[in-house]
N, C-alpha and C. Protein backbone atom coordinates (compact mmCIF):
# COMPACT_ATOMS: atom_id res chain seq x y z
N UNK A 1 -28.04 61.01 -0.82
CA UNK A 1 -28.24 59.70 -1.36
C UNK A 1 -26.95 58.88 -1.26
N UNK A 2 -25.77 59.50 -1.55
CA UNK A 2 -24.65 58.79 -1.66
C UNK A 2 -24.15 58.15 0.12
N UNK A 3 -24.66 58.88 1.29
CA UNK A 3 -24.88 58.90 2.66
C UNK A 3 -25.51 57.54 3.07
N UNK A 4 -26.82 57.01 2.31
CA UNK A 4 -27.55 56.56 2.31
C UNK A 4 -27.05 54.64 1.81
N UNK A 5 -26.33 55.04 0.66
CA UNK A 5 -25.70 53.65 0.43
C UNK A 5 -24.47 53.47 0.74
N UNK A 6 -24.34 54.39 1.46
CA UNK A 6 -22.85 53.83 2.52
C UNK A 6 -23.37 53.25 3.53
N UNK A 7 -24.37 53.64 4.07
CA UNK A 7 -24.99 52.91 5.64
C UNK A 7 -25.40 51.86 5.20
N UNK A 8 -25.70 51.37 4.30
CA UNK A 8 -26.27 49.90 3.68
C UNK A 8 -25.07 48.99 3.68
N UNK A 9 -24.14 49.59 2.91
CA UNK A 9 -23.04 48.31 2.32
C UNK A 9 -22.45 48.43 3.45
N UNK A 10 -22.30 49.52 5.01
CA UNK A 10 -21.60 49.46 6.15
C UNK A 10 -22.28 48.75 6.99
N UNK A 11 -23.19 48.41 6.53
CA UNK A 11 -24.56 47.40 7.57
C UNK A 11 -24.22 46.01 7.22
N UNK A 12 -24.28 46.08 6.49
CA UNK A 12 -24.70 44.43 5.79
C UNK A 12 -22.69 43.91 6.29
N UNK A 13 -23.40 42.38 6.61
CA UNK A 13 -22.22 42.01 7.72
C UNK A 13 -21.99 40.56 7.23
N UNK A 14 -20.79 40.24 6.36
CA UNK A 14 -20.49 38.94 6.18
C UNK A 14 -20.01 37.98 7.40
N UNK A 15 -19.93 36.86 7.16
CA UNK A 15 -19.46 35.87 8.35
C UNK A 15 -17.80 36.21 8.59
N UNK A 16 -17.86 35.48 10.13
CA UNK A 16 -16.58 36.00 10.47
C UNK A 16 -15.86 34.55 10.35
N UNK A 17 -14.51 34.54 10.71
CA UNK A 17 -13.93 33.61 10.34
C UNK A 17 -14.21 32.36 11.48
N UNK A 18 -14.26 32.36 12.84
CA UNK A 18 -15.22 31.51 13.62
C UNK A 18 -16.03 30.92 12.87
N UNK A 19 -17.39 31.47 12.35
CA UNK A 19 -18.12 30.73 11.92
C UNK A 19 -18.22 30.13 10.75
N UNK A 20 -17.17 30.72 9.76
CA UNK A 20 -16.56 29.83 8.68
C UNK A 20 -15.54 28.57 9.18
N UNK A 21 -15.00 28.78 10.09
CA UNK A 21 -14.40 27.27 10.89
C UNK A 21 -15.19 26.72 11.56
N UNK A 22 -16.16 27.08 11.93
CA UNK A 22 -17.64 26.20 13.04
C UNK A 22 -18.06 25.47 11.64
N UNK A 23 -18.10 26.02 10.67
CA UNK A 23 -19.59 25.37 10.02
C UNK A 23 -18.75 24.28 8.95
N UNK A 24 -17.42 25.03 8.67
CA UNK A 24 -16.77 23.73 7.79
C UNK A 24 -16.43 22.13 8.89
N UNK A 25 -15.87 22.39 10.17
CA UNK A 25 -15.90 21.68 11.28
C UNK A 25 -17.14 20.66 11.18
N UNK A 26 -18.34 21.02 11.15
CA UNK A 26 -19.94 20.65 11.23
C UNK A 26 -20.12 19.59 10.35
N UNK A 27 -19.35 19.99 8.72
CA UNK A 27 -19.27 19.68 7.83
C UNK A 27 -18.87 18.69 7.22
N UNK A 28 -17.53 18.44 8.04
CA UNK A 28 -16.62 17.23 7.96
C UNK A 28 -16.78 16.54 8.63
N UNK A 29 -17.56 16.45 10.31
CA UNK A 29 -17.89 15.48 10.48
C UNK A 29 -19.12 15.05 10.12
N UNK A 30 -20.17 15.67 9.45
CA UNK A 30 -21.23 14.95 8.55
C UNK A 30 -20.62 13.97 7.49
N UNK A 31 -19.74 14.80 7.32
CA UNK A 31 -19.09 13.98 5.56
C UNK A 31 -18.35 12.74 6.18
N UNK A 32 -17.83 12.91 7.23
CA UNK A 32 -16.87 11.37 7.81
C UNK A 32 -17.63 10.43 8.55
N UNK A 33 -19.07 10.41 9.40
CA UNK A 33 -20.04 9.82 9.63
C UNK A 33 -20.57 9.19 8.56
N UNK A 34 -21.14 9.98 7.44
CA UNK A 34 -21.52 9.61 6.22
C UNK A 34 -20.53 8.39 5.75
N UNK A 35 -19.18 9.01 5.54
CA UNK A 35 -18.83 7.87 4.69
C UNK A 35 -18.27 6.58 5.53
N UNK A 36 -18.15 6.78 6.70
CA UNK A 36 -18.01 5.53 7.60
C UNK A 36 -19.59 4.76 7.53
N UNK A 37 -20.41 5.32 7.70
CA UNK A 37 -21.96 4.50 7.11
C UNK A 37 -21.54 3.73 6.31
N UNK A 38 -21.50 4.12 5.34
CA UNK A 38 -21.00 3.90 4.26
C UNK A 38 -19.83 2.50 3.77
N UNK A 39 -18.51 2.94 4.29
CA UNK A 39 -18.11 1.67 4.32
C UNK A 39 -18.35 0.80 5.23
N UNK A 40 -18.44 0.69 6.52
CA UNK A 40 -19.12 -0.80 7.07
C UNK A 40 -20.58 -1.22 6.56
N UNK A 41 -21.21 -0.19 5.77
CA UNK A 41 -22.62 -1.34 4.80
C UNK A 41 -21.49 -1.71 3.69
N UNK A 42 -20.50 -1.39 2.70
CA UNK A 42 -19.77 -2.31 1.86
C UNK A 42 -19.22 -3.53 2.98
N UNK A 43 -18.73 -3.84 3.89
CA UNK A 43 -18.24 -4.58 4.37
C UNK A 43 -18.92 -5.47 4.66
N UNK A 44 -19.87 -5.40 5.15
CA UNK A 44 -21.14 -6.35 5.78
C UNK A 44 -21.47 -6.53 4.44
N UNK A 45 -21.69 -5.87 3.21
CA UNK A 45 -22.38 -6.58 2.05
C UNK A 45 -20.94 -7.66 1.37
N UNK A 46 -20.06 -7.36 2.10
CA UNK A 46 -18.79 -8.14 1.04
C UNK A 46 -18.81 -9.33 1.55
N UNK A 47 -18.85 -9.38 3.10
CA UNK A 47 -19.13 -10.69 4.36
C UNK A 47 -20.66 -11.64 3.70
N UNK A 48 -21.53 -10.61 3.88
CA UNK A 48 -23.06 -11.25 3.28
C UNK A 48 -22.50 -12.01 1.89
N UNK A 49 -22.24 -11.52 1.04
CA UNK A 49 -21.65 -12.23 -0.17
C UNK A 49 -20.87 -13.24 -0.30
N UNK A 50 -19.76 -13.10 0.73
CA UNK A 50 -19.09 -14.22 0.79
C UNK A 50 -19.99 -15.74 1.38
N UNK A 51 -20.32 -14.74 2.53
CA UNK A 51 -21.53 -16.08 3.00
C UNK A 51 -22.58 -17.03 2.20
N UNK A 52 -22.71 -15.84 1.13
CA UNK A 52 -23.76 -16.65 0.12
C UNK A 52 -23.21 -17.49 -0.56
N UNK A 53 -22.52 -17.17 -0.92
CA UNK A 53 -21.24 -17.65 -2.02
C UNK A 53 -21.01 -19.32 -1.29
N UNK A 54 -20.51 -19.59 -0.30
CA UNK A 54 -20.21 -20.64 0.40
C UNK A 54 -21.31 -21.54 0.44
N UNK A 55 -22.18 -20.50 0.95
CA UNK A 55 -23.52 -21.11 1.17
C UNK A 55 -24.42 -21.99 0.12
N UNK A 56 -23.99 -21.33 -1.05
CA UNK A 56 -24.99 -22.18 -2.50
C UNK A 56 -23.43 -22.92 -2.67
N UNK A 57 -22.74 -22.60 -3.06
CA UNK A 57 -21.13 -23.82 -2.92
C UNK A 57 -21.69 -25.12 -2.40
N UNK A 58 -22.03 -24.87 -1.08
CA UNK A 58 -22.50 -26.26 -0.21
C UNK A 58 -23.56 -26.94 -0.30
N UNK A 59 -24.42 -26.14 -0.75
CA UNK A 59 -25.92 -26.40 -1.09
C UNK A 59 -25.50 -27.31 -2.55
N UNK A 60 -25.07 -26.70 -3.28
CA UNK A 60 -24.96 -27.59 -4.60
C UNK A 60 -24.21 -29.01 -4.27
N UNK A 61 -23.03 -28.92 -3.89
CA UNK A 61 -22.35 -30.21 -3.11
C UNK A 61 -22.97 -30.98 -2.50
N UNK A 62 -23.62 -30.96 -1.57
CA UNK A 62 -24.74 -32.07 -0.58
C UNK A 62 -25.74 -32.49 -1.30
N UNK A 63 -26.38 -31.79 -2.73
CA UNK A 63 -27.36 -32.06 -3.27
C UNK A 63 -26.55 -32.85 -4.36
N UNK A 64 -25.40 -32.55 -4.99
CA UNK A 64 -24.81 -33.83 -5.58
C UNK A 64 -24.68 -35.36 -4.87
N UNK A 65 -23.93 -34.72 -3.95
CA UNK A 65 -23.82 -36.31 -3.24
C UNK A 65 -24.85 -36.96 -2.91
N UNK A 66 -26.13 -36.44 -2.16
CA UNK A 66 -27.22 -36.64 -1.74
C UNK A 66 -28.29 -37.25 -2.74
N UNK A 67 -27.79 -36.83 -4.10
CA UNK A 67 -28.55 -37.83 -5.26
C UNK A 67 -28.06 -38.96 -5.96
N UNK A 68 -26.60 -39.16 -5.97
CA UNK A 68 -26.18 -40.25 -5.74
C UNK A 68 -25.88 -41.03 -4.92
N UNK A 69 -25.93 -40.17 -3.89
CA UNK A 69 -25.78 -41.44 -2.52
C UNK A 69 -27.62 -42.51 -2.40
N UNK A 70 -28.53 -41.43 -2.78
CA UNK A 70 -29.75 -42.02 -2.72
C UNK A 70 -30.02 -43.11 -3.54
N UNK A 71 -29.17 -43.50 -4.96
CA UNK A 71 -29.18 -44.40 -5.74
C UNK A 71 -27.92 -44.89 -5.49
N UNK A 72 -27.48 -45.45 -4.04
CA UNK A 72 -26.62 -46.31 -4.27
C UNK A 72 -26.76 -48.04 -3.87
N UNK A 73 -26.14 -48.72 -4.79
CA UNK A 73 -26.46 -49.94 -5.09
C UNK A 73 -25.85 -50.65 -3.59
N UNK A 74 -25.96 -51.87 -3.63
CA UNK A 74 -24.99 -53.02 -2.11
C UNK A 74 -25.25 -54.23 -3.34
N UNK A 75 -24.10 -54.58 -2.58
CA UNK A 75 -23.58 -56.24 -3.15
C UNK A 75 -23.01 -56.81 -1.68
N UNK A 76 -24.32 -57.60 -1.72
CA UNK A 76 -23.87 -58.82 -0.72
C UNK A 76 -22.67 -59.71 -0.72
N UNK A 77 -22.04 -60.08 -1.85
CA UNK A 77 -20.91 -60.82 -2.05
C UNK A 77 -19.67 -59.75 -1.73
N UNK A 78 -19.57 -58.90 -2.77
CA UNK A 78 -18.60 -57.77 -2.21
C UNK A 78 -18.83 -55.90 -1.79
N UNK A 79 -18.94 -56.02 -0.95
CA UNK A 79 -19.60 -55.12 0.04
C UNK A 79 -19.00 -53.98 -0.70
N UNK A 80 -19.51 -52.96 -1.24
CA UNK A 80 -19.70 -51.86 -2.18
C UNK A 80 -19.49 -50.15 -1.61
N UNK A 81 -20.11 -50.48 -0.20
CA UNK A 81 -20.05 -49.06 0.66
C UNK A 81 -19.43 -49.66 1.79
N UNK A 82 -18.57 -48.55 1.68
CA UNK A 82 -17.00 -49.19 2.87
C UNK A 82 -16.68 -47.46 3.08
N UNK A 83 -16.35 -47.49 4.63
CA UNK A 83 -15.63 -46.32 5.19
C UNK A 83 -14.32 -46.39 5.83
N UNK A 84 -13.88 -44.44 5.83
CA UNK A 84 -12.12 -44.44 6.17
C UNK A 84 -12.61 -43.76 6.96
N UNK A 85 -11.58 -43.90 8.24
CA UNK A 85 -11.17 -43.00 9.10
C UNK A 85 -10.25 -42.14 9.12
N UNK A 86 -9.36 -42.52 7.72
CA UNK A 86 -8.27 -41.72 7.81
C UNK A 86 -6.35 -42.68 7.69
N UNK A 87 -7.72 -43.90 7.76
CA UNK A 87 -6.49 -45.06 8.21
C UNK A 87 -6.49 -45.46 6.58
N UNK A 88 -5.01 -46.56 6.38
CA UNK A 88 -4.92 -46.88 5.03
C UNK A 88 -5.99 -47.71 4.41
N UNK A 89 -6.30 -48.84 5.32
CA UNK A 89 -7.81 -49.53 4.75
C UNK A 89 -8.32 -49.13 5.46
N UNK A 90 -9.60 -49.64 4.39
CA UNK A 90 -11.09 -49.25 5.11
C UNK A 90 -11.73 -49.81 6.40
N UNK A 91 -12.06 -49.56 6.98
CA UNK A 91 -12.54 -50.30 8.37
C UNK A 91 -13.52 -51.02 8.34
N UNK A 92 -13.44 -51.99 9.29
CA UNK A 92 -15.00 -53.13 8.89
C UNK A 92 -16.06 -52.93 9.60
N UNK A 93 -16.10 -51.73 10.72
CA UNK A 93 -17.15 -51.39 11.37
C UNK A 93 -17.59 -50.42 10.50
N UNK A 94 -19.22 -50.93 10.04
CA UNK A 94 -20.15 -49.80 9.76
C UNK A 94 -21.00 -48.77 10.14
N UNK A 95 -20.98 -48.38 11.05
CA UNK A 95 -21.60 -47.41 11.79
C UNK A 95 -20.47 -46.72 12.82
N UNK A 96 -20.54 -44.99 12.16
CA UNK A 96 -19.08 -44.24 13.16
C UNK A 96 -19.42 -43.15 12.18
N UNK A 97 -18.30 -42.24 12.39
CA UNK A 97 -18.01 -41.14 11.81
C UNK A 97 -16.94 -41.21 10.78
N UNK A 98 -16.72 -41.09 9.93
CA UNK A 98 -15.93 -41.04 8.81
C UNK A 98 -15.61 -39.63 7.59
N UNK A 99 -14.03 -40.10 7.01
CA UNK A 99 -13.86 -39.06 6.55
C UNK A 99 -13.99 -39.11 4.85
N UNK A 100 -14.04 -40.44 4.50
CA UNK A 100 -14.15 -40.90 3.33
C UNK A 100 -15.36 -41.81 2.68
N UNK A 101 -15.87 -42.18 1.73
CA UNK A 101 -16.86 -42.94 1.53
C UNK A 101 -17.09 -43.52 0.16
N UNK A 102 -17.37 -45.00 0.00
CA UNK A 102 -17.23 -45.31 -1.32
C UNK A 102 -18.12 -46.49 -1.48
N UNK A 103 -19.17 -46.22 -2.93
CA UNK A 103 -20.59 -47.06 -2.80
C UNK A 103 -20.39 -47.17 -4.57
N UNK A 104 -21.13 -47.96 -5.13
CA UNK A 104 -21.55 -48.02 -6.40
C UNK A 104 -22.81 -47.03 -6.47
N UNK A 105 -22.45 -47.31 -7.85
CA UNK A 105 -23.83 -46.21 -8.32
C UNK A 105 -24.39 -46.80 -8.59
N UNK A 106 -25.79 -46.60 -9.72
CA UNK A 106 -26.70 -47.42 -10.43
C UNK A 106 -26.35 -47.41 -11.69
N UNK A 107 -24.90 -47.47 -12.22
CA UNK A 107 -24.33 -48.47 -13.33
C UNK A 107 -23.02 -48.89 -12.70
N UNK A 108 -23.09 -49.20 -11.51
CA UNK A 108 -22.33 -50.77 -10.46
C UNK A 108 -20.68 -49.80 -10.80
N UNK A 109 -20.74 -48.04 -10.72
CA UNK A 109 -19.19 -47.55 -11.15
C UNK A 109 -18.80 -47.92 -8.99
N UNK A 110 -17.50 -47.79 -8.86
CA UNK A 110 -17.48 -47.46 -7.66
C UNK A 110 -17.03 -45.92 -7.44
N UNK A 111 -17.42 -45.17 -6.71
CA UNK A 111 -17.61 -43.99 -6.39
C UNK A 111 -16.87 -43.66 -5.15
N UNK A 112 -16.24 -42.46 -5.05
CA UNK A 112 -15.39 -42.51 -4.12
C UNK A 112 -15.42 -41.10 -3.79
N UNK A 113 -16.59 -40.45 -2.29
CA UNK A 113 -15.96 -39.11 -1.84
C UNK A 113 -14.99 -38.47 -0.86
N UNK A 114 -13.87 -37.94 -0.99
CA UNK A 114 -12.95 -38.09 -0.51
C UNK A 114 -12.74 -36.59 0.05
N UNK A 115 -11.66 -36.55 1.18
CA UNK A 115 -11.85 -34.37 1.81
C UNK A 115 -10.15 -34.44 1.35
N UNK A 116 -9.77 -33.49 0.70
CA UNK A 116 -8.32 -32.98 0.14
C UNK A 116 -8.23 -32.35 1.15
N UNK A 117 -7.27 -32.42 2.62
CA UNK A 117 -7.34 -31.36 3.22
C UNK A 117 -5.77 -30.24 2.92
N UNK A 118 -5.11 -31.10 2.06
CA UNK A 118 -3.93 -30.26 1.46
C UNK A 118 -4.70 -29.29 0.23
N UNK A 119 -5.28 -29.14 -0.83
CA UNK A 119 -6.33 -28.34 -1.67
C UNK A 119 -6.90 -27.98 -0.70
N UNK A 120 -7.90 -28.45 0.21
CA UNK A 120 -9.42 -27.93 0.86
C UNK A 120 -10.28 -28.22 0.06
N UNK A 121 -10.03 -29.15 -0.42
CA UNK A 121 -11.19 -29.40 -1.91
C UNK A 121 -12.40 -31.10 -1.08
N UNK A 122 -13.12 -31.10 -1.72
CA UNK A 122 -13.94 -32.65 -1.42
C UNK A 122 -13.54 -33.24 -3.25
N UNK A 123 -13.03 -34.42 -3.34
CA UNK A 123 -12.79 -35.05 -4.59
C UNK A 123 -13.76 -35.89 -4.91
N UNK A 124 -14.32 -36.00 -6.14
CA UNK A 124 -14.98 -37.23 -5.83
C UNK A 124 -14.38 -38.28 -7.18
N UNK A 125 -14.01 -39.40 -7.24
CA UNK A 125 -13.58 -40.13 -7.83
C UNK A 125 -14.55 -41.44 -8.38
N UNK A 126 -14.46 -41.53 -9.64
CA UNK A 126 -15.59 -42.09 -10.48
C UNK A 126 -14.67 -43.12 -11.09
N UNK A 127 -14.30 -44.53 -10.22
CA UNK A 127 -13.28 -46.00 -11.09
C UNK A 127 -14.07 -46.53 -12.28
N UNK A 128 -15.31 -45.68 -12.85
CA UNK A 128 -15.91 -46.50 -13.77
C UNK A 128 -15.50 -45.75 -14.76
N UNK A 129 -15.50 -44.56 -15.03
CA UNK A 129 -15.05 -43.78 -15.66
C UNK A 129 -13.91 -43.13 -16.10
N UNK A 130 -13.42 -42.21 -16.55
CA UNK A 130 -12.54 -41.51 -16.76
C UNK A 130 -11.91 -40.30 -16.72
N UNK A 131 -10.78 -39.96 -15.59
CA UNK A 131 -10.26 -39.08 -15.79
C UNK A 131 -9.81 -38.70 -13.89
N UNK A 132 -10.27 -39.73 -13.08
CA UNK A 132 -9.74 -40.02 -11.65
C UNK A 132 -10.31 -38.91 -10.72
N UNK A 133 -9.96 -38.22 -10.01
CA UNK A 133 -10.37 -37.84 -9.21
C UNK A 133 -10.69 -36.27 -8.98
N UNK A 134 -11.92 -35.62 -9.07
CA UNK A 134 -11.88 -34.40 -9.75
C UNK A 134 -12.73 -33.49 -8.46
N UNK A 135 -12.22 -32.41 -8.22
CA UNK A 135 -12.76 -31.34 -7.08
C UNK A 135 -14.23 -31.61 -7.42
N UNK A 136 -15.27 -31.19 -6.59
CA UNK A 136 -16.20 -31.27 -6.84
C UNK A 136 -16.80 -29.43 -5.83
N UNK A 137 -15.52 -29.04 -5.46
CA UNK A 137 -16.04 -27.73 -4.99
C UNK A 137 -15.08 -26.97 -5.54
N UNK A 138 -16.26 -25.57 -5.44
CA UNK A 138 -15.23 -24.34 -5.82
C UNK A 138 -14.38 -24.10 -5.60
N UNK A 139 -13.66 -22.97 -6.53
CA UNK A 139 -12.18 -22.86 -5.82
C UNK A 139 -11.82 -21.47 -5.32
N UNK A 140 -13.41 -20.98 -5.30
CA UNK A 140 -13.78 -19.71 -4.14
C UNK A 140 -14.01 -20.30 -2.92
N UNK A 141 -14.12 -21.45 -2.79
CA UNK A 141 -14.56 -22.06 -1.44
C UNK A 141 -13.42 -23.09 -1.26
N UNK A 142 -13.11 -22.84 0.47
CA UNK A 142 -11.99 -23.56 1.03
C UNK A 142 -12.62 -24.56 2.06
N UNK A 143 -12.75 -25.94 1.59
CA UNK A 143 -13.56 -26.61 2.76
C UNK A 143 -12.60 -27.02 3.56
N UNK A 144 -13.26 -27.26 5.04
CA UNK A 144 -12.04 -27.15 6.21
C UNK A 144 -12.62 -28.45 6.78
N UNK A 145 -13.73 -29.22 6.53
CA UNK A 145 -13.53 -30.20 6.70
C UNK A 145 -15.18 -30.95 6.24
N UNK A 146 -15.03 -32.65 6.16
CA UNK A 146 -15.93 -33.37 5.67
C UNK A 146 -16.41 -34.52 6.51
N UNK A 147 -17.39 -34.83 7.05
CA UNK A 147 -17.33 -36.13 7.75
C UNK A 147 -19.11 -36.72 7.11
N UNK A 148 -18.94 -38.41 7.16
CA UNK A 148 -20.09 -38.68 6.90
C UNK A 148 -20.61 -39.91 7.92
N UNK A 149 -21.90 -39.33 8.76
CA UNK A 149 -21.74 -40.52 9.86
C UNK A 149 -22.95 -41.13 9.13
N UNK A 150 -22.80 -42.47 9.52
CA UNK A 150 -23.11 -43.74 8.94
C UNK A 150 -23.69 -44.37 10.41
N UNK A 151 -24.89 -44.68 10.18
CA UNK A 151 -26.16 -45.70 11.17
C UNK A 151 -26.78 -46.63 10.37
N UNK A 152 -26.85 -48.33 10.90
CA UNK A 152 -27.58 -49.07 10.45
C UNK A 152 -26.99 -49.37 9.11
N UNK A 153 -25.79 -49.63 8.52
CA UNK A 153 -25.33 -50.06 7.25
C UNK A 153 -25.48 -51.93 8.01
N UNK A 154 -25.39 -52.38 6.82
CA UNK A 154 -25.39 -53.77 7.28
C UNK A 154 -25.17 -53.99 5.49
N UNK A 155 -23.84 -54.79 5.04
CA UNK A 155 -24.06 -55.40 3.57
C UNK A 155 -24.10 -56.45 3.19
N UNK A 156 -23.18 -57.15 4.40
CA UNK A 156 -22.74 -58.62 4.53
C UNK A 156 -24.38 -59.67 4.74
N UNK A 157 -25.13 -59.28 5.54
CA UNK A 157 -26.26 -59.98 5.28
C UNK A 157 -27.53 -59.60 4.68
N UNK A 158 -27.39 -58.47 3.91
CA UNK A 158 -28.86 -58.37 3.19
C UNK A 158 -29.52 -56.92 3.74
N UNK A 159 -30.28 -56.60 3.34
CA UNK A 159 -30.92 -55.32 4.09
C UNK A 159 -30.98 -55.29 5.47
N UNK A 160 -30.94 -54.19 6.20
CA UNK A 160 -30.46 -54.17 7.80
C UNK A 160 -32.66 -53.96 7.67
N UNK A 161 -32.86 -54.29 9.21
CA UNK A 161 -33.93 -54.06 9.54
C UNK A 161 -34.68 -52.46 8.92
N UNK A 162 -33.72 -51.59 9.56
CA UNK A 162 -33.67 -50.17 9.31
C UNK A 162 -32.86 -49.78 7.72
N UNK A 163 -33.86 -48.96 7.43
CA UNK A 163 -32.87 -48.33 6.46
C UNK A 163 -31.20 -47.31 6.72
N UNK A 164 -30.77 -47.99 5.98
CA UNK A 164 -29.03 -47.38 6.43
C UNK A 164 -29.37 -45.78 6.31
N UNK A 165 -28.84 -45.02 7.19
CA UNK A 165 -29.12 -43.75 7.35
C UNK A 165 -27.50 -43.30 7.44
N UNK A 166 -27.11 -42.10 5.94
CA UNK A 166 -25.79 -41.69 6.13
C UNK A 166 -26.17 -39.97 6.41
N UNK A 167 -25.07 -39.19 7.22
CA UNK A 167 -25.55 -37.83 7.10
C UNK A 167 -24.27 -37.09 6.55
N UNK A 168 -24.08 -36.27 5.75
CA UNK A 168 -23.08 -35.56 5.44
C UNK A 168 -23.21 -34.20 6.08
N UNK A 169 -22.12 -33.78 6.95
CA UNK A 169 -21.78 -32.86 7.57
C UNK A 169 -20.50 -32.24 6.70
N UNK A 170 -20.48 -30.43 5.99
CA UNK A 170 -19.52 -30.46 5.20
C UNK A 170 -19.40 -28.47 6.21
N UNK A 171 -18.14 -28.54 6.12
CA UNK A 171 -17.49 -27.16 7.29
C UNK A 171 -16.81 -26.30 5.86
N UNK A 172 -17.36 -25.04 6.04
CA UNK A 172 -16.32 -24.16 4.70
C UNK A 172 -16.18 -23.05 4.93
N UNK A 173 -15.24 -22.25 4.41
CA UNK A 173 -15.16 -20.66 4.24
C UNK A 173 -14.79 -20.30 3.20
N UNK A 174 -15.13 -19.03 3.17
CA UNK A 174 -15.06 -17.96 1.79
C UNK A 174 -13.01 -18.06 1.48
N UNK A 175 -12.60 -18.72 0.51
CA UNK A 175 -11.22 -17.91 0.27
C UNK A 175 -10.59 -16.33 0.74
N UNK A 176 -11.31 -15.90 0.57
CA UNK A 176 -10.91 -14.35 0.54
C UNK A 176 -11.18 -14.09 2.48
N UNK A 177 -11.64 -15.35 2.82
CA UNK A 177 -11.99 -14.82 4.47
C UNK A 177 -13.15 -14.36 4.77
N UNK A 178 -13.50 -13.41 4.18
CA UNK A 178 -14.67 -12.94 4.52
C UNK A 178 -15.81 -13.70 5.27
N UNK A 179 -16.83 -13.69 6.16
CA UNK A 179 -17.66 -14.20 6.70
C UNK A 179 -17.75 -15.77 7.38
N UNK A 180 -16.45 -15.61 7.58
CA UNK A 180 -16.14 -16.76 8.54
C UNK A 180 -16.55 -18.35 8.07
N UNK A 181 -16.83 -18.95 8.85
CA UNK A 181 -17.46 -20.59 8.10
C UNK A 181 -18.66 -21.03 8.40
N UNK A 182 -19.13 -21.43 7.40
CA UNK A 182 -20.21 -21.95 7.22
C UNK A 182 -20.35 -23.43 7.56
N UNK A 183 -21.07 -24.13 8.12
CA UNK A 183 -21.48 -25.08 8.16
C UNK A 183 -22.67 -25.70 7.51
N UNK A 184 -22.80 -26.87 7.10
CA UNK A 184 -23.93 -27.88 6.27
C UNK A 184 -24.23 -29.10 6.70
N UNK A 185 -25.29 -29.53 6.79
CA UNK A 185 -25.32 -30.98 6.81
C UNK A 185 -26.63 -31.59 6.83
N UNK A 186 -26.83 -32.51 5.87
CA UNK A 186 -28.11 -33.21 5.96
C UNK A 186 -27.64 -35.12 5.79
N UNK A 187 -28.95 -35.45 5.67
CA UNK A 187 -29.29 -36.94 5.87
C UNK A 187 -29.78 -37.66 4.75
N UNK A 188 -29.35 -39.16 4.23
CA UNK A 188 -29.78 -39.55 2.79
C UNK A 188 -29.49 -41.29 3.32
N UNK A 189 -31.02 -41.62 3.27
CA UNK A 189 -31.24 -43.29 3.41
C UNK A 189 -30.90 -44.11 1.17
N UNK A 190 -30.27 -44.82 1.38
CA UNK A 190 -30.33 -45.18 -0.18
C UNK A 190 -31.01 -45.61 -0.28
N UNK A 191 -31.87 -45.72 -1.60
CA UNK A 191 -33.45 -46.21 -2.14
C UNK A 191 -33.38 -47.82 -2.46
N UNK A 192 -32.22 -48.34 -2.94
CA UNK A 192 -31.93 -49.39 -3.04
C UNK A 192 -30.60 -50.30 -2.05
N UNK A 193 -31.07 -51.16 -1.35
CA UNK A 193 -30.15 -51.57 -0.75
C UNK A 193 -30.16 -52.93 -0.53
């Protein structure tokens, strides 16, 4: 009997060291595939995020301006919506591309949206009110640039045939970099003119 459980425990055959280095080998690169999965889905979700982030940033911005630009007033005597190019006064051609823009509201404030390109901010400035000229974007969001093109303004004689058609085009990125820049832009005829 004692014959008997020697041939057993002399049988029975643990792994050799090969296949304890094959299979840990096997092992680690499951585990380093895995976690490279792994971090480029955090990365792409940090990019996706940032993107969103910018994305409702801009969305909220165009829908500000876009509801006061829709209630903005004209005065035939002194012309109310006037554009910059960048130059010290305002220019007397109404229809172009512009970087600045300034209309009354519907309590006659004058309104003023302006691109900070030292901040990266869009300002918008309220002369009826108080307290001058205040970011109107995040300060997770770096806007890289603002333009508002302008068709069919006419103030000097009364309503243009066409309704004045302005479009705000607004360019941004995430602070942190992530997901590159976003672009925006829509179109807003004023209801009163």
């Amino acid at each position: 009997m004692a014959l008997e459980i020697f041939k057993k425990i002399n049988n029975e055959k643990g792994i050799s060291l090969v296949e304890l280095v094959v299979a840990v080998s096997v092992f680690s690169m499951v585990i380093t595939a895995a976690s490279g999965i792994f971090i480029n889905a955090l990365k792409a979700q940090k990019t996706i995020v940032a993107k969103q982030n910018v994305a409702d940033n801009l969305r909220y911005i165009m829908e500000f301006m876009v509801k006061e630009m829709r209630m903005a007033q004209t005065d035939t005597v002194n012309p109310d919506l006037t554009f910059n190019d960048g130059a010290a006064t305002p220019v007397t051609v109404k229809n172009g591309r512009f970087t600045k823009i300034s209309f009354k509201n519907m309590s006659s404030s004058s309104i003023v949206y302006d691109f900070d390109s030292v901040n990266s901010k869009i300002l918008r400035n309220d002369f009826g009110g108080t307290g001058g000229a205040q970011a109107i974007s995040s300060d997770e969001v770096l806007i890289t640039d603002l333009k508002f093109m302008v068709n069919n303004w006419n103030l000097t004689t009364g309503p243009a045939a066409a309704a004045p058609f302005i479009t705000i085009w607004i360019k941004a990125k995430a602070k942190s970099g992530a997901g590159g820049e976003t672009e925006l832009q829509t179109s807003v005829s004023p209801r009163i003119y």
